[in-house]
N, C-alpha and C. Protein backbone atom coordinates (compact mmCIF):
# COMPACT_ATOMS: atom_id res chain seq x y z
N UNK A 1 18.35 -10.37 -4.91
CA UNK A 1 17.18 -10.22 -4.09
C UNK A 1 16.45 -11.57 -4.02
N UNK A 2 16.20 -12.22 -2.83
CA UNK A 2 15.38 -13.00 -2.44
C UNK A 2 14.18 -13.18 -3.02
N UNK A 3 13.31 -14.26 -3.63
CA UNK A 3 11.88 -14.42 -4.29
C UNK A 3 11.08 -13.80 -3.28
N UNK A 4 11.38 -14.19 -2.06
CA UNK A 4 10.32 -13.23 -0.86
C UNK A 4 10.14 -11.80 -0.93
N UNK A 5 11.40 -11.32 -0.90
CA UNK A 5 11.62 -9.82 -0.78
C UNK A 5 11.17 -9.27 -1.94
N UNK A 6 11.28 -10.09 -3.41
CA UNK A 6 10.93 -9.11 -4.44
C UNK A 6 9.40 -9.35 -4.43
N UNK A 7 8.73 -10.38 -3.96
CA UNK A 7 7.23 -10.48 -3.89
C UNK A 7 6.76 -9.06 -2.98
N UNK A 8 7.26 -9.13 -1.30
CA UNK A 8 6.74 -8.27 -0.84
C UNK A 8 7.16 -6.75 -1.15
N UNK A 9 8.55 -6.50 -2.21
CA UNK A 9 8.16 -4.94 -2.54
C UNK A 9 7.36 -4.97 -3.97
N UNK A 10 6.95 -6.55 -4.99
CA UNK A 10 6.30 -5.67 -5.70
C UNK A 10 4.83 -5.44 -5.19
N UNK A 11 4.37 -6.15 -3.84
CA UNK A 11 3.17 -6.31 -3.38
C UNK A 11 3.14 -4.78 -2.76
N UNK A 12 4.11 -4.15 -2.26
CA UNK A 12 4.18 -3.33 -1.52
C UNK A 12 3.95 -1.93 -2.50
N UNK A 13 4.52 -1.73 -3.83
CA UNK A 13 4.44 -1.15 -4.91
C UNK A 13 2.86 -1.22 -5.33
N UNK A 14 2.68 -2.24 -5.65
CA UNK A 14 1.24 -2.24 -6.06
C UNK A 14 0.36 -1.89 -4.99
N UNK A 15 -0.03 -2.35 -3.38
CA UNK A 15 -0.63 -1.69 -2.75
C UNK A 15 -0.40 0.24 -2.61
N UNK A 16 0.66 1.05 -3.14
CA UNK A 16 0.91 2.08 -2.92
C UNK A 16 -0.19 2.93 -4.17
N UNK A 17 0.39 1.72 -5.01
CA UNK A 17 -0.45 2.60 -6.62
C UNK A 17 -1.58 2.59 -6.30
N UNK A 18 -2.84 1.75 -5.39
CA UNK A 18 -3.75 1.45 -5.60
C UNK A 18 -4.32 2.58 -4.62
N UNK A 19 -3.37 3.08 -3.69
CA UNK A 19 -4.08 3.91 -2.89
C UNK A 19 -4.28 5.31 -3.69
N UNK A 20 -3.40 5.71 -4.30
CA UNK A 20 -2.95 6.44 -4.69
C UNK A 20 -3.48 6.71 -5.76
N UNK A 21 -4.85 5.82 -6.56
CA UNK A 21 -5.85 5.75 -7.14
C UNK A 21 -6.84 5.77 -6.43
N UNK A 22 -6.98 5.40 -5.17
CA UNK A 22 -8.18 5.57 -4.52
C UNK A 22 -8.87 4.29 -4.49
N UNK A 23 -8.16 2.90 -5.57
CA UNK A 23 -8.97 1.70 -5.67
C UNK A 23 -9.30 1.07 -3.93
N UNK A 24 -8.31 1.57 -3.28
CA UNK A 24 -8.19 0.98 -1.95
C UNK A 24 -9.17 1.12 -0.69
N UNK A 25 -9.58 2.40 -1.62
CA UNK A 25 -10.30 3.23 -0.06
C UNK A 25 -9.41 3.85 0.75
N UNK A 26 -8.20 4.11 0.07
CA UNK A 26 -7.62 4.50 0.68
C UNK A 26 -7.33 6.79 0.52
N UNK A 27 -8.24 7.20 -0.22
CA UNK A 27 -9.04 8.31 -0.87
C UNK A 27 -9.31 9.65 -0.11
N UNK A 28 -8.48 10.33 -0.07
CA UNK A 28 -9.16 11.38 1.17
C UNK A 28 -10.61 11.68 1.17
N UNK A 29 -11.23 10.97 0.26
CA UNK A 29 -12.31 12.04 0.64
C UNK A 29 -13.41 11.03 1.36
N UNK A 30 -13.08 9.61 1.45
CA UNK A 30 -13.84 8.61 2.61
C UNK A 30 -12.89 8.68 3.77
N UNK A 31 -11.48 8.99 3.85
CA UNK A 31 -10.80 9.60 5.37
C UNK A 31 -11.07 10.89 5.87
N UNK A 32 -11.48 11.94 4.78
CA UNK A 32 -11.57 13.03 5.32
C UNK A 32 -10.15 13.62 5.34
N UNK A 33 -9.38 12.94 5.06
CA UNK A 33 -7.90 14.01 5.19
C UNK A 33 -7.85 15.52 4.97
N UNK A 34 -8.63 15.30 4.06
CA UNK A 34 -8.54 16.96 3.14
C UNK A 34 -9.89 18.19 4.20
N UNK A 35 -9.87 17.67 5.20
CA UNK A 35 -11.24 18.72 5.42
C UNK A 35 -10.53 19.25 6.86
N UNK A 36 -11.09 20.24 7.46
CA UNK A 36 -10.28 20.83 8.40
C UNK A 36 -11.30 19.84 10.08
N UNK A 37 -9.87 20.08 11.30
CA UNK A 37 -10.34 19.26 12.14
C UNK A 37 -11.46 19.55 12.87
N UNK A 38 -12.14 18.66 14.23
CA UNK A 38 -12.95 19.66 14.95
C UNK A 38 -13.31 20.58 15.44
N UNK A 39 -13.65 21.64 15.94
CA UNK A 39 -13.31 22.52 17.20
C UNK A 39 -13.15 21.76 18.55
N UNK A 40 -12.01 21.72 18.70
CA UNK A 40 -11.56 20.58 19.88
C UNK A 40 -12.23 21.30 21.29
N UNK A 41 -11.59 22.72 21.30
CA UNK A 41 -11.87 23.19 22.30
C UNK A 41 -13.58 23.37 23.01
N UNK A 42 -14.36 23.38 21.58
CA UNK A 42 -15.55 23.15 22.31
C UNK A 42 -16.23 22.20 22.28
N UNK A 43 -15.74 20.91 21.73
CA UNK A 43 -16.13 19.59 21.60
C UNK A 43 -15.50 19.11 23.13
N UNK A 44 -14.37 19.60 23.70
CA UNK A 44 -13.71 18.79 25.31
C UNK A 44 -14.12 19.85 26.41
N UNK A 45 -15.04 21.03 26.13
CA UNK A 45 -14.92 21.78 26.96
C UNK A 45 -16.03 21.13 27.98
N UNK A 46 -15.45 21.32 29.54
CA UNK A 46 -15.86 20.77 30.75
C UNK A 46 -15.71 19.28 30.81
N UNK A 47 -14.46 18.92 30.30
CA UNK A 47 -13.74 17.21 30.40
C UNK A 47 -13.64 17.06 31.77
N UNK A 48 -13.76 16.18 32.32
CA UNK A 48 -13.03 15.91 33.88
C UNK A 48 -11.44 16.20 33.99
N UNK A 49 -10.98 16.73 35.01
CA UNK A 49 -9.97 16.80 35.31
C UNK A 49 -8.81 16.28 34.52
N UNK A 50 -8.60 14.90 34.32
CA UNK A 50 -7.46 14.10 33.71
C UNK A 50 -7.40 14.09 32.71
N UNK A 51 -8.78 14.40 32.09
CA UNK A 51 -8.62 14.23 30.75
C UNK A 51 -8.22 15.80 29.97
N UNK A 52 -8.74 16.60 31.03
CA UNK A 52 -8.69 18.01 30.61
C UNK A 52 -7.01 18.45 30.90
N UNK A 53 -6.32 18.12 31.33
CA UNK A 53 -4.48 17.50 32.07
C UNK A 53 -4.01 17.08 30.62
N UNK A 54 -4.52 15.94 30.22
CA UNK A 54 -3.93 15.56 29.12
C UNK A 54 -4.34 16.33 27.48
N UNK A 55 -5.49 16.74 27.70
CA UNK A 55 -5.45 17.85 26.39
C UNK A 55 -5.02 19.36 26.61
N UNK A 56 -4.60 19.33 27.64
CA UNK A 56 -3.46 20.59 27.92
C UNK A 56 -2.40 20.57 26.70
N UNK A 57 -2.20 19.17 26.88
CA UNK A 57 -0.78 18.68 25.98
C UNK A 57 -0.98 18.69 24.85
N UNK A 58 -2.18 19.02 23.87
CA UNK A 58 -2.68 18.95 22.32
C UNK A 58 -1.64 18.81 21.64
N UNK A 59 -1.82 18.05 20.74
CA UNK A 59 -0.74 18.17 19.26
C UNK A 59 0.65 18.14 19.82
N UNK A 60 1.05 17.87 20.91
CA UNK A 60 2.86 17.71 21.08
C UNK A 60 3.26 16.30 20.47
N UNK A 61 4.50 16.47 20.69
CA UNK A 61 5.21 15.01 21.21
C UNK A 61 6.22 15.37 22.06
N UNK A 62 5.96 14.52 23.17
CA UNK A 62 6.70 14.33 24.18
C UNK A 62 7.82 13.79 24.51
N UNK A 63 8.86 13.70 25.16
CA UNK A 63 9.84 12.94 25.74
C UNK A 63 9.21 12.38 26.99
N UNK A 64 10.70 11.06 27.41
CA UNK A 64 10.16 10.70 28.43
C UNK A 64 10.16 8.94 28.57
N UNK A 65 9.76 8.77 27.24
CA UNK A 65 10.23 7.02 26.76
C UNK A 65 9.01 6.22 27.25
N UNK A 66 9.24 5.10 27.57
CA UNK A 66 8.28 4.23 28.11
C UNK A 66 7.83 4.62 29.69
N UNK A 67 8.56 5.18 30.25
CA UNK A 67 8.37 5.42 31.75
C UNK A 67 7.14 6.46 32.10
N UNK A 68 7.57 7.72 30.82
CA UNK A 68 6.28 8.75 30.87
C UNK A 68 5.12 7.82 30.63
N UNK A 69 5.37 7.28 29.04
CA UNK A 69 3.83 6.76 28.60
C UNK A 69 3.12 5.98 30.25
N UNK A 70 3.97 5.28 30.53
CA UNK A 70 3.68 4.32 31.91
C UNK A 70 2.86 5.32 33.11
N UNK A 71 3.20 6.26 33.22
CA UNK A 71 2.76 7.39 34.18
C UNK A 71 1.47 8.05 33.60
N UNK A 72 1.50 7.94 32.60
CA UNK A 72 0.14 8.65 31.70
C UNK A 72 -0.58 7.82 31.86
N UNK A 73 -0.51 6.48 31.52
CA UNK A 73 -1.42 5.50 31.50
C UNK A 73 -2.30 5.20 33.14
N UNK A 74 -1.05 5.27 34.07
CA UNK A 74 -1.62 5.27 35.42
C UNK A 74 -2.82 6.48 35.77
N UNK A 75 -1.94 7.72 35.46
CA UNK A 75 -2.98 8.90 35.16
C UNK A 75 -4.72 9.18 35.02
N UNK A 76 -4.45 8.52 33.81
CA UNK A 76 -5.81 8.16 33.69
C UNK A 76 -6.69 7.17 33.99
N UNK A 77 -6.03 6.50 34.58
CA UNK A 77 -6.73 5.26 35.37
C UNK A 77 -8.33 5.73 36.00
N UNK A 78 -9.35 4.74 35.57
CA UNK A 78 -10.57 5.45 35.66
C UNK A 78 -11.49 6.22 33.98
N UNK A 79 -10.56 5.77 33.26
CA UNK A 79 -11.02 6.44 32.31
C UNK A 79 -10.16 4.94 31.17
N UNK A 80 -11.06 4.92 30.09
CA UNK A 80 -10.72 3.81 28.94
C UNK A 80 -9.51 4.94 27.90
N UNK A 81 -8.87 4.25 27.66
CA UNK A 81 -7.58 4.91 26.77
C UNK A 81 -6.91 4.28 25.68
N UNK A 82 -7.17 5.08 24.17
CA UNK A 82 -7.18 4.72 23.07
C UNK A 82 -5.34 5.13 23.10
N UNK A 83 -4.73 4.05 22.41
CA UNK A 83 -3.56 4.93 21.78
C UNK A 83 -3.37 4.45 20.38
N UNK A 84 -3.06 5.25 19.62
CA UNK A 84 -2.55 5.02 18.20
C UNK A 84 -0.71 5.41 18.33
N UNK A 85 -0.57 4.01 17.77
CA UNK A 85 0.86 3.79 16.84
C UNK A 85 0.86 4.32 15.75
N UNK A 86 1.59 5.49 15.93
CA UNK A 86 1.95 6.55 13.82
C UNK A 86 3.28 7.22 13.68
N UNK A 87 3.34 7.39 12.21
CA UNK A 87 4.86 7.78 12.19
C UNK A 87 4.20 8.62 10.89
N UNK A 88 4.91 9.60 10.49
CA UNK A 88 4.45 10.94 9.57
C UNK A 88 4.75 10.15 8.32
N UNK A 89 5.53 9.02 8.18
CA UNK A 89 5.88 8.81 6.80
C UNK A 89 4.94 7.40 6.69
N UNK A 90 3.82 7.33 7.29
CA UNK A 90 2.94 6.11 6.96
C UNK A 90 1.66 6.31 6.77
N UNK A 91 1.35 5.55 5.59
CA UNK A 91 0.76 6.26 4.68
C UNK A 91 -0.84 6.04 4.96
N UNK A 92 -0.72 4.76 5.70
CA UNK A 92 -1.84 3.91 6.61
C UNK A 92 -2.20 5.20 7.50
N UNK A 93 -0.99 5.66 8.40
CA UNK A 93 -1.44 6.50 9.41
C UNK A 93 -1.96 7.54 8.77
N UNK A 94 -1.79 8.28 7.65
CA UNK A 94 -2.30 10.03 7.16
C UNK A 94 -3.71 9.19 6.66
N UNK A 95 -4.02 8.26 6.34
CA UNK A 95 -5.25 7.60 6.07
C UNK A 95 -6.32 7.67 6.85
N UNK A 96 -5.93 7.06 8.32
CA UNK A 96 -6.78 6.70 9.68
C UNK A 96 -6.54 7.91 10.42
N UNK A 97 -5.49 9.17 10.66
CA UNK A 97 -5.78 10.17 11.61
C UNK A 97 -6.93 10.69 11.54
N UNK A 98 -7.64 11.40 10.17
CA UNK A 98 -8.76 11.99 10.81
C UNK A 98 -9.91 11.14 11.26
N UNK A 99 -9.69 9.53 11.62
CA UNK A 99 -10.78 8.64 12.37
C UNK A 99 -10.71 9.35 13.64
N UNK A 100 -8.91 9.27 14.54
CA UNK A 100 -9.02 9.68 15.93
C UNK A 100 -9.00 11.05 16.24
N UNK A 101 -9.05 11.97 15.19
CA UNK A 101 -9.25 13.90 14.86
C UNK A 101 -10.70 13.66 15.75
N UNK A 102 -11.55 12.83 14.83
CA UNK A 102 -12.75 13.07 14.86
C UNK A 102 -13.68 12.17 15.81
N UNK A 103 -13.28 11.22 16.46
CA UNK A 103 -13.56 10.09 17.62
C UNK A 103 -12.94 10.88 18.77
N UNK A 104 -11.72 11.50 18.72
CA UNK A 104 -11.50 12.23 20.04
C UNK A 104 -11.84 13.30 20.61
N UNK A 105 -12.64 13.97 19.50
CA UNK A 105 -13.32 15.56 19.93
C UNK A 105 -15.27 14.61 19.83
N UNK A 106 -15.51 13.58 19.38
CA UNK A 106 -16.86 13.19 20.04
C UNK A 106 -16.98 12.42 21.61
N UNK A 107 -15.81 11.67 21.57
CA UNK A 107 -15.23 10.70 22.71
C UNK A 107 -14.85 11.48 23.65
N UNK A 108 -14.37 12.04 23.77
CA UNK A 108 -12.61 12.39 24.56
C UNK A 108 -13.07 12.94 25.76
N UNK A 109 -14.88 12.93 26.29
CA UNK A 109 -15.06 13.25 27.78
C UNK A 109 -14.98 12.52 28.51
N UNK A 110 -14.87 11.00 27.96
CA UNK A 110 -15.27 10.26 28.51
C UNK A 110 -14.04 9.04 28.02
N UNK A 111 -13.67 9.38 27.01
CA UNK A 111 -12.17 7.99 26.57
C UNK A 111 -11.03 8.98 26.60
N UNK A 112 -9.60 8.92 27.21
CA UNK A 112 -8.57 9.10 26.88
C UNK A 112 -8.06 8.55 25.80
N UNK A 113 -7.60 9.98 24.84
CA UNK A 113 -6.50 9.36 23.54
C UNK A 113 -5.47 9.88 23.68
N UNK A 114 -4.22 9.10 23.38
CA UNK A 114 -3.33 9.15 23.36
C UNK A 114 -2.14 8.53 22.15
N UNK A 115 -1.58 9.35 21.46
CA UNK A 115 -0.50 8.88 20.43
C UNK A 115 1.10 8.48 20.51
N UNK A 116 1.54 7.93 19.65
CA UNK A 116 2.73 6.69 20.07
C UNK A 116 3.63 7.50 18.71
N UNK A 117 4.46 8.46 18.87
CA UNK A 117 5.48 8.30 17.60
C UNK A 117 6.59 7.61 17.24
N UNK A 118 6.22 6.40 16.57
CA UNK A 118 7.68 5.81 16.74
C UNK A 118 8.75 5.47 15.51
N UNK A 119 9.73 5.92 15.28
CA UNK A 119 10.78 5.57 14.57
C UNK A 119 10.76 6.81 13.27
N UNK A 120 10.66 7.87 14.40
CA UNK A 120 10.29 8.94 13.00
C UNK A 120 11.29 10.20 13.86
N UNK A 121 11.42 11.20 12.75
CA UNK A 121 12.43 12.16 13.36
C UNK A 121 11.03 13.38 14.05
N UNK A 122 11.83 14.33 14.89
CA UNK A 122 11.06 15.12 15.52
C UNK A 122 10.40 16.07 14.30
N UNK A 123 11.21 16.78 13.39
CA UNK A 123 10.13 17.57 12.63
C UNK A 123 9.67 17.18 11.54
N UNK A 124 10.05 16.04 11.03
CA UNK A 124 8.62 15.20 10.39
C UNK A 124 7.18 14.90 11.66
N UNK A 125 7.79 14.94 12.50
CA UNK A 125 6.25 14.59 13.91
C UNK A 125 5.62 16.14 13.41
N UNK A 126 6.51 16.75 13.94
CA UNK A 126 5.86 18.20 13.82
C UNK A 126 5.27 18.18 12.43
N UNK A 127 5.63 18.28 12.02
CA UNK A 127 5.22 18.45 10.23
C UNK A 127 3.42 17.87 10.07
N UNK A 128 3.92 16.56 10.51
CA UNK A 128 2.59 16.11 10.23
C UNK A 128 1.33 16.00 11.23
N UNK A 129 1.59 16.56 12.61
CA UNK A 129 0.80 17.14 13.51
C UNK A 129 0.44 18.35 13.34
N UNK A 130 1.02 19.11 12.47
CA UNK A 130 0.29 20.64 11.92
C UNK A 130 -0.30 20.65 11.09
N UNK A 131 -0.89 19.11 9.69
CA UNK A 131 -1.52 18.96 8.83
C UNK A 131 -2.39 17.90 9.63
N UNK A 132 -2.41 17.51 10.62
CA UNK A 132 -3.13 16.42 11.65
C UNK A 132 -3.09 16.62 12.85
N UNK A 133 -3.47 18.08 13.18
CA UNK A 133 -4.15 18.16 14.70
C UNK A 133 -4.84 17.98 15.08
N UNK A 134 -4.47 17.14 16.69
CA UNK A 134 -5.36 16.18 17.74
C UNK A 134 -5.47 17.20 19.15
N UNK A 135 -6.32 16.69 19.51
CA UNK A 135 -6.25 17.38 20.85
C UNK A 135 -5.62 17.15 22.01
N UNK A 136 -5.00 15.68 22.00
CA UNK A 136 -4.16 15.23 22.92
C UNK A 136 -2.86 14.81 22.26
N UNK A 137 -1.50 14.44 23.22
CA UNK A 137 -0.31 14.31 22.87
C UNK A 137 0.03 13.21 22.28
N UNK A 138 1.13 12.97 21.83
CA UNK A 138 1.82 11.61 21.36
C UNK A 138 3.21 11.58 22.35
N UNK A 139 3.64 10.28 22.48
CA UNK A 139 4.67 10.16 22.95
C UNK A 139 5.61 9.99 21.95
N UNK A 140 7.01 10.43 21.81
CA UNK A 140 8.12 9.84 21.10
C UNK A 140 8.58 8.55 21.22
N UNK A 141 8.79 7.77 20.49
CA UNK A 141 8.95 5.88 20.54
C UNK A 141 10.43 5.56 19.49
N UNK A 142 11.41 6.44 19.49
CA UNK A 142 12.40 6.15 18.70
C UNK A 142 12.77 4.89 18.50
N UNK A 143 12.86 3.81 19.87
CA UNK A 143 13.37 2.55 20.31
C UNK A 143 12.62 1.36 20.25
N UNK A 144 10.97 2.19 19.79
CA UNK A 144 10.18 0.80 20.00
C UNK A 144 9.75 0.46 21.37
N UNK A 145 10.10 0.67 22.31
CA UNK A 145 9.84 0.52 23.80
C UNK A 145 8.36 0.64 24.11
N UNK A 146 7.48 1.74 23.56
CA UNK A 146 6.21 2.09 24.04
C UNK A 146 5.59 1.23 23.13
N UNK A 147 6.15 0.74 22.27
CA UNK A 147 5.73 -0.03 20.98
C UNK A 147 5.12 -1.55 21.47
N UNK A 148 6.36 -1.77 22.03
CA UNK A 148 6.45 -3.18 22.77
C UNK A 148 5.22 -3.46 23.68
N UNK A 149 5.77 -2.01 24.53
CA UNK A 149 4.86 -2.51 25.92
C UNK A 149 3.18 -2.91 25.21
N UNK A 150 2.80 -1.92 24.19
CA UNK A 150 1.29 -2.01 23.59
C UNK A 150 1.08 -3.21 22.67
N UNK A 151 2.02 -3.93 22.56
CA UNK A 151 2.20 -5.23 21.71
C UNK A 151 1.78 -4.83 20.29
N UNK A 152 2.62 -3.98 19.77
CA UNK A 152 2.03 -3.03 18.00
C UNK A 152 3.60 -3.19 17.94
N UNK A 153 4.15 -4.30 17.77
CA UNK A 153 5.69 -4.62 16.81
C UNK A 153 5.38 -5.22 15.67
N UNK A 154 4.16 -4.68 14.74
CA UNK A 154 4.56 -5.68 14.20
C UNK A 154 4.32 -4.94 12.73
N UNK A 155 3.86 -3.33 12.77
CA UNK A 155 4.04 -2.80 11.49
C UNK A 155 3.17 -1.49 12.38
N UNK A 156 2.86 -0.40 10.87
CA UNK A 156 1.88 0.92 11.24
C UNK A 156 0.68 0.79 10.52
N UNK A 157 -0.34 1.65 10.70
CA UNK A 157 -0.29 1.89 12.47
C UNK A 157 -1.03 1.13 13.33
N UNK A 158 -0.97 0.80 14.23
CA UNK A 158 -1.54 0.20 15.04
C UNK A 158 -2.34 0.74 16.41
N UNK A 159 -3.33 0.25 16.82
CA UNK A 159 -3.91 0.83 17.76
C UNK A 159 -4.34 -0.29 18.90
N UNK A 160 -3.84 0.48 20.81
CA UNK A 160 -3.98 -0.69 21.79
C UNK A 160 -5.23 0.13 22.29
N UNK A 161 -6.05 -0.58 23.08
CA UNK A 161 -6.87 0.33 24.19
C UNK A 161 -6.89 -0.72 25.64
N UNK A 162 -6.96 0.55 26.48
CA UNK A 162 -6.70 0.06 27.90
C UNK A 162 -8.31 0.40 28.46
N UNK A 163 -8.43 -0.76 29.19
CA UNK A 163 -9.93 -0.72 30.14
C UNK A 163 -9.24 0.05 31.10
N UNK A 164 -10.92 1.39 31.65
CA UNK A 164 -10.71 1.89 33.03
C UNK A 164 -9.93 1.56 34.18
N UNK A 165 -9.32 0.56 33.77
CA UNK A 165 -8.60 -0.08 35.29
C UNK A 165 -7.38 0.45 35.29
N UNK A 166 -6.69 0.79 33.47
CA UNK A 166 -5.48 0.67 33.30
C UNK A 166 -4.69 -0.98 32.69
N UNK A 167 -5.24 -1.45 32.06
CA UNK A 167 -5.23 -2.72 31.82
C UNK A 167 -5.31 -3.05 30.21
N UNK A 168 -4.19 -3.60 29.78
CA UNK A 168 -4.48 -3.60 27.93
C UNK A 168 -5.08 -4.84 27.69
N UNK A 169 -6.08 -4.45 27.40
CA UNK A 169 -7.40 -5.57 26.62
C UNK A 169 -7.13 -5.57 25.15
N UNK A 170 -7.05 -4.78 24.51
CA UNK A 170 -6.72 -5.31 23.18
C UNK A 170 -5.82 -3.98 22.04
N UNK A 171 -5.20 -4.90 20.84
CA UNK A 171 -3.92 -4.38 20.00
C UNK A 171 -4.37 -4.59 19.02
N UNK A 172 -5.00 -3.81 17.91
CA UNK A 172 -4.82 -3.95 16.50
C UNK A 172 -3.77 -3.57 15.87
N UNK A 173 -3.35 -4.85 15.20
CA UNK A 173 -1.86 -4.46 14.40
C UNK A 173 -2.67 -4.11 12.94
N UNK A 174 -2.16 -2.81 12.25
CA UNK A 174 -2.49 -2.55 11.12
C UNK A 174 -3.41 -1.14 11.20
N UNK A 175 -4.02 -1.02 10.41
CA UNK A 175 -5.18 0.46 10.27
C UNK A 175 -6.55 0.09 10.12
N UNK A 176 -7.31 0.90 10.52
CA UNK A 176 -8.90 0.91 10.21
C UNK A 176 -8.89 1.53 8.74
N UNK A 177 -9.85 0.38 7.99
CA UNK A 177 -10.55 0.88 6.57
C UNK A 177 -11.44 1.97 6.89
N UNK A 178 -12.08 1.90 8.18
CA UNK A 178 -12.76 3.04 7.89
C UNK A 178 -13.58 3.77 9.80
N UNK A 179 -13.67 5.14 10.14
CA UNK A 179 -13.97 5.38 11.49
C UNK A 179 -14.56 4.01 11.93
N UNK A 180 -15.89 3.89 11.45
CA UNK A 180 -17.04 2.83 11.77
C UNK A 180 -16.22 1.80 12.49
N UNK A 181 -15.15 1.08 12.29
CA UNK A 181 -14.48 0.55 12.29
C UNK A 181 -13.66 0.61 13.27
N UNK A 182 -13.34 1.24 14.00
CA UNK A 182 -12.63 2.17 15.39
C UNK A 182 -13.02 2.27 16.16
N UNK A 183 -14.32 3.19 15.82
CA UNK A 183 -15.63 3.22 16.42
C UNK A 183 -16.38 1.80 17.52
N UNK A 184 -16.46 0.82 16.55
CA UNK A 184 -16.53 -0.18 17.02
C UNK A 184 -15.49 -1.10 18.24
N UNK A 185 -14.65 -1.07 17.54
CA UNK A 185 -13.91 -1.28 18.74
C UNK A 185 -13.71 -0.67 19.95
N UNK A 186 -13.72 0.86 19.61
CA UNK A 186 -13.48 1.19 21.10
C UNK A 186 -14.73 1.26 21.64
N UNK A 187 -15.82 0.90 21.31
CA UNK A 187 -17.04 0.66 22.12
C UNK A 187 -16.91 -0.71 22.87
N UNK A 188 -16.30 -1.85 21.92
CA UNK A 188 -16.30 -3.29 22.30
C UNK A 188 -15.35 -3.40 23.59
N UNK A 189 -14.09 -2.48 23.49
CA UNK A 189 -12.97 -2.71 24.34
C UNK A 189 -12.93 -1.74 25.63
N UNK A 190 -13.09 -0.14 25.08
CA UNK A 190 -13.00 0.80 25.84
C UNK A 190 -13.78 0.82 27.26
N UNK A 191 -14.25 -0.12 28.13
CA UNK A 191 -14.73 0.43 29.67
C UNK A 191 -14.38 0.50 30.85
């Protein structure tokens, strides 16, 4: 093993223990993991049209590849659109879902969210969309393709948002420490 490689798995080891103590913040009980989600249905009830289209689709994952996501994105054109990059086995992502649980049932009349599954099998998605239900869909990303287009190659999870135009203004590679944090951005980016 390479001096690199054994640095970044014992770095990778030690960031796991630390969550897993909670030293990290990484703690359900400042994510909220452990608490049950919004009432979506009456937090989106009387959404506009597109947005009310796309939470038709709650909690799936979709087929379709880059071409759907591409059609969704047009879709909502007129409306700012969050997507999160997650995969059920990242540990970042079971950390930060209940940020967009709970940003998309305060948001979601007015921001499109939308999720990216990539490089994960279908019933691990399922699995962890029935312990992390959203009100809107994820796309399947086996290939990385939807990955690309949002410029999030570069680990999990990551989050792009598109201005009302349909237009990607900005890509955080990595996770939010904390909503506030999300929050912020999609105020800074989302119009």
């Amino acid at each position: 093993m390479t001096q690199k490689r054994t640095r970044r798995t014992i770095y990778s080891l030690a960031l796991a223990l630390l969550c897993l103590a909670g030293a990290c913040g990484c703690g359900e009980d400042e994510a909220g993991s452990g608490s049950a989600p919004p009432d979506y249905e009456r937090a989106l009830a009387g959404a506009p049209k597109p947005l009310a289209d796309l939470y038709a689709q709650e909690n799936r994952v979709l087929d379709g590849g880059a071409e759907a996501f591409e059609r969704r994105i047009e879709d909502l054109r007129g409306y700012p659109v969050v997507v999160n990059k997650w995969a059920s086995w990242c540990g970042p992502c079971r950390y930060e879902f209940p940020f967009f649980q709970r940003l998309s049932a305060k948001l979601g009349k007015r921001v499109a969210f939308v999720g990216v599954d990539t490089d994960d099998t279908d019933a691990a998605a399922r699995t962890f969309l029935r312990d992390f239900p959203v009100p809107f869909p994820s796309y399947a990303d086996p290939d990385g393709e939807i990955a690309a287009e949002i410029k999030a190659t570069l680990g999990f999870p990551s989050t792009a948002i598109y201005d009302s135009s349909g237009e990607l203004v900005y890509t955080k590679q990595g996770g939010y420490a904390n909503q506030q944090e999300l929050a912020a951005d999609i105020r800074r980016y989302a119009r």
